[in-house]
Structures are given as C-alpha cells and as structure tokens.
Protein backbone atom coordinates (compact mmCIF):
# COMPACT_ATOMS: atom_id res chain seq x y z
CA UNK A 1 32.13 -19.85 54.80
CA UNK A 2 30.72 -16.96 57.27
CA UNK A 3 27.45 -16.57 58.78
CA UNK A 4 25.52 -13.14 58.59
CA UNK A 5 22.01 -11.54 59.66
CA UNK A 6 20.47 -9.18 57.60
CA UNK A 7 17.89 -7.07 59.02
CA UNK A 8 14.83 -5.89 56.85
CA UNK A 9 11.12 -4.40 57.46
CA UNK A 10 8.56 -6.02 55.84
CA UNK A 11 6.83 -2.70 54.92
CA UNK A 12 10.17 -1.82 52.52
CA UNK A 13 11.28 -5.50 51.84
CA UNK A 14 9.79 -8.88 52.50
CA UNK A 15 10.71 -12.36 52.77
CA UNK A 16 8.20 -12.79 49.79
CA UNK A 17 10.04 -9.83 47.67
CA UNK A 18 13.95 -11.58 48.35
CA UNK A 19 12.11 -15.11 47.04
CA UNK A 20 10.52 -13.26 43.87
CA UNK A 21 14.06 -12.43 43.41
CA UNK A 22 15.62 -15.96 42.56
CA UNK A 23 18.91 -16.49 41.42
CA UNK A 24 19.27 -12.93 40.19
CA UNK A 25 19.05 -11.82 43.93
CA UNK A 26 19.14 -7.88 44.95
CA UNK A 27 21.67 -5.64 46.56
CA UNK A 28 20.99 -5.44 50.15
CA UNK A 29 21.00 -1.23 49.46
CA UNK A 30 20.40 1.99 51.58
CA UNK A 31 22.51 0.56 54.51
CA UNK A 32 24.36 3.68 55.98
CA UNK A 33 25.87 2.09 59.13
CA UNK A 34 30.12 2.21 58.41
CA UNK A 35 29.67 -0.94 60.75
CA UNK A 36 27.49 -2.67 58.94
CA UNK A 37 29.12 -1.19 55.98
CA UNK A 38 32.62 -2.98 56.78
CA UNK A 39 30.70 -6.49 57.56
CA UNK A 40 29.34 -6.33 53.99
CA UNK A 41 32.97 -5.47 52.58
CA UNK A 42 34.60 -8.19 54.40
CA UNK A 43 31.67 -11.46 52.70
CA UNK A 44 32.35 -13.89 49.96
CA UNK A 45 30.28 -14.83 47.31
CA UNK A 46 29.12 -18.17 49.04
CA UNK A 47 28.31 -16.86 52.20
CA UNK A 48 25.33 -17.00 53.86
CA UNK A 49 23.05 -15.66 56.08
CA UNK A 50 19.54 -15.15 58.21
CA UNK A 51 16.71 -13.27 57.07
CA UNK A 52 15.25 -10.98 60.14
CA UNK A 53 12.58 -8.96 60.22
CA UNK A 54 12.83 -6.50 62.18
CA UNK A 55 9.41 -4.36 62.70
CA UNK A 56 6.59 -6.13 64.65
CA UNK A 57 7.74 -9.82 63.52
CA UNK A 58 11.24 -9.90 65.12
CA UNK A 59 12.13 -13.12 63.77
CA UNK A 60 14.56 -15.11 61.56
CA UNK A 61 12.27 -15.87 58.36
CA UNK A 62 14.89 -17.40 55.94
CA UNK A 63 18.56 -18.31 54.81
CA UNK A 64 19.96 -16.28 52.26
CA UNK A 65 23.37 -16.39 50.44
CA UNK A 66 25.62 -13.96 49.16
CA UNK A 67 25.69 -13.91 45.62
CA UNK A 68 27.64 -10.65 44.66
CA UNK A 69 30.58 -9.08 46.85
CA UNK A 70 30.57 -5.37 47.86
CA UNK A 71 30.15 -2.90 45.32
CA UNK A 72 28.98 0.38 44.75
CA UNK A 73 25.58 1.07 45.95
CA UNK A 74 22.94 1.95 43.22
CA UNK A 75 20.91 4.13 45.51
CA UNK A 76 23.44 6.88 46.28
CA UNK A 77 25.99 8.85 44.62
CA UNK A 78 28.08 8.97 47.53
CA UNK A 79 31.13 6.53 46.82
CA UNK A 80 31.33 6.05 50.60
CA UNK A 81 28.61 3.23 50.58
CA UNK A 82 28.55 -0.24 49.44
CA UNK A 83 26.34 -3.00 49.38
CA UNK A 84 26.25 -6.65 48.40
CA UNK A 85 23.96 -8.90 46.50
CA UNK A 86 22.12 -11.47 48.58
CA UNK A 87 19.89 -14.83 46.84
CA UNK A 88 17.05 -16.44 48.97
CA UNK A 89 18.03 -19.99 49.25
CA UNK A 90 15.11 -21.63 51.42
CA UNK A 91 12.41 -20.56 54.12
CA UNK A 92 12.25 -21.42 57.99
CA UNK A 93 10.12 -24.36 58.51
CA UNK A 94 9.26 -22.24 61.84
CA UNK A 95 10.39 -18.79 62.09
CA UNK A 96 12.51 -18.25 65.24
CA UNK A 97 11.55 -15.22 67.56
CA UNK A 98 13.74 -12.63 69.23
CA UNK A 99 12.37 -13.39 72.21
CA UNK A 100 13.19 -17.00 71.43
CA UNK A 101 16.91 -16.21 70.85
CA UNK A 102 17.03 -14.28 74.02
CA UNK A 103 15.47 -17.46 76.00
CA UNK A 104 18.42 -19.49 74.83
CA UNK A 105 21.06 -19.23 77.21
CA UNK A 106 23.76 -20.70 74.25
CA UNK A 107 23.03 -17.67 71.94
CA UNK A 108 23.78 -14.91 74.98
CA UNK A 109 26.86 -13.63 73.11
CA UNK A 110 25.17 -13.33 69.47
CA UNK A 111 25.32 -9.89 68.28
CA UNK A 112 21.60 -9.45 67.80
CA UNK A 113 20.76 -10.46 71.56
CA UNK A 114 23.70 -7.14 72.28
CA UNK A 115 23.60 -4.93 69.49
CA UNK A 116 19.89 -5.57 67.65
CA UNK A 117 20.03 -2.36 65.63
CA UNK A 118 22.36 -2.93 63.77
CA UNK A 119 21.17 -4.16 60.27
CA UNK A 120 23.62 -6.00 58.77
CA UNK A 121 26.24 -8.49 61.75
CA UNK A 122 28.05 -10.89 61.94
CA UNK A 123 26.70 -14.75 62.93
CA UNK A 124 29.28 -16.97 65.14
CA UNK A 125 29.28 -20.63 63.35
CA UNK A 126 27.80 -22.81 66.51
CA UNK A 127 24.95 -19.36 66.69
CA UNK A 128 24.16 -20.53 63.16
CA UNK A 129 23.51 -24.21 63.90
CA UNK A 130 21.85 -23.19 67.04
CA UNK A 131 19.12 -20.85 65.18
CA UNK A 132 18.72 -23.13 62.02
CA UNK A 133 17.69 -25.98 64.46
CA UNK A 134 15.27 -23.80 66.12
CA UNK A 135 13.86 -23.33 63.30
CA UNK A 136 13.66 -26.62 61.92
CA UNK A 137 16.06 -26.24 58.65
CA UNK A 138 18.94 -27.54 57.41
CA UNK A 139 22.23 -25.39 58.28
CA UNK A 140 24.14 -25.62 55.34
C-alpha cells in the first residue's frame, strides 16, 4: 500500500463534504498540476491517504482511501487530466498542524514540509505512522 496527502480548501471541499460522501466517495477533480497529475496515475485502489486543509486550518483532518484509480476527469474536456476517486475512512482524533509537522525534526524530508503547494504528494511509510500518531489514530 502507498501513502498520499491530498490537499483541499474548506471553502470548495470539506472534511464534512468527503464524510457525506461514504462509500460512494468523489473524484478528487480540477487538479491541473502534471505532478500531481502523475502521483494520482501511479495509486491503487486500496491506497490511502491524509486529508489537509490547506486555507487558514493547515492541518491533517482525516484518512482517506482510494477507492477508484485514475480516470478521466468529469470537470474538463481536456483528455490531458485525470483524477481518482477517494472514500473517507475515519477522522483525526486531533488534527495535526503544519506548524506541528514542521516542529518534528523526523518529518524534515516529507514533501509537504518542501513542496506545500502542491495538492496532491506522495507520503513516505514511517511519515505516515509519524503523523497518524500525532494525531491520535490508528495508521492502518
């Protein structure tokens, strides 16, 4: 299994919109980043991931998991952009801050302490662990 982060504003869509989701889950649309792009094309149905939001909270919220591989994406006609479908599977017990992931010396290589703009990144296994025990929920 892989790890992921996917990046979201509250203002477009919430922690509280992915739950109202279920099972079905949603595509994780309008990304146009060929970066984030390729991360998307390379998951597995089964993989799973951190929900961040990204405006004034800066914080890991959730776990999600990947419940539909890369396909086309419903909110463009241009066939260069893909998406994938993500499920919420359970809330932090205590969301875990930016600020709180910078402060940990172990997580100075994750991808969102180097690169936070990008939306949708990779998640190194032991980063995964790390940030789930912050916030006080079970990593698998």
């Amino acid at each position: 299994m892989a790890y992921w982060l996917f990046k979201s504003e509250t203002s477009t869509w919430s922690w509280d919109d992915q739950v109202a989701k279920g099972d079905a889950g949603e595509e994780w649309d309008g990304v146009r980043n060929y970066q984030a792009r390729n991360f998307m094309r390379e998951m597995k149905i089964g993989d799973r991931g951190f929900f961040y939001l990204s405006q004034k909270e800066k914080s890991v919220v959730g776990i999600v998991e990947v419940c539909a591989t890369a396909h086309p994406d419903s909110t463009t006609d241009d066939d260069r952009w893909e998406c994938v479908d993500i499920k919420a599977v359970r809330s932090f017990e205590k969301s875990v801050s930016l600020d709180q992931i910078k402060a940990n010396e172990s997580l100075a290589e994750m991808v969102l302490v180097k690169n936070s703009r990008l939306s949708v990144q990779p998640v190194a296994a032991d980063e995964w662990k790390t940030v789930c025990a912050m916030g006080q929920t079970k990593a698998d």
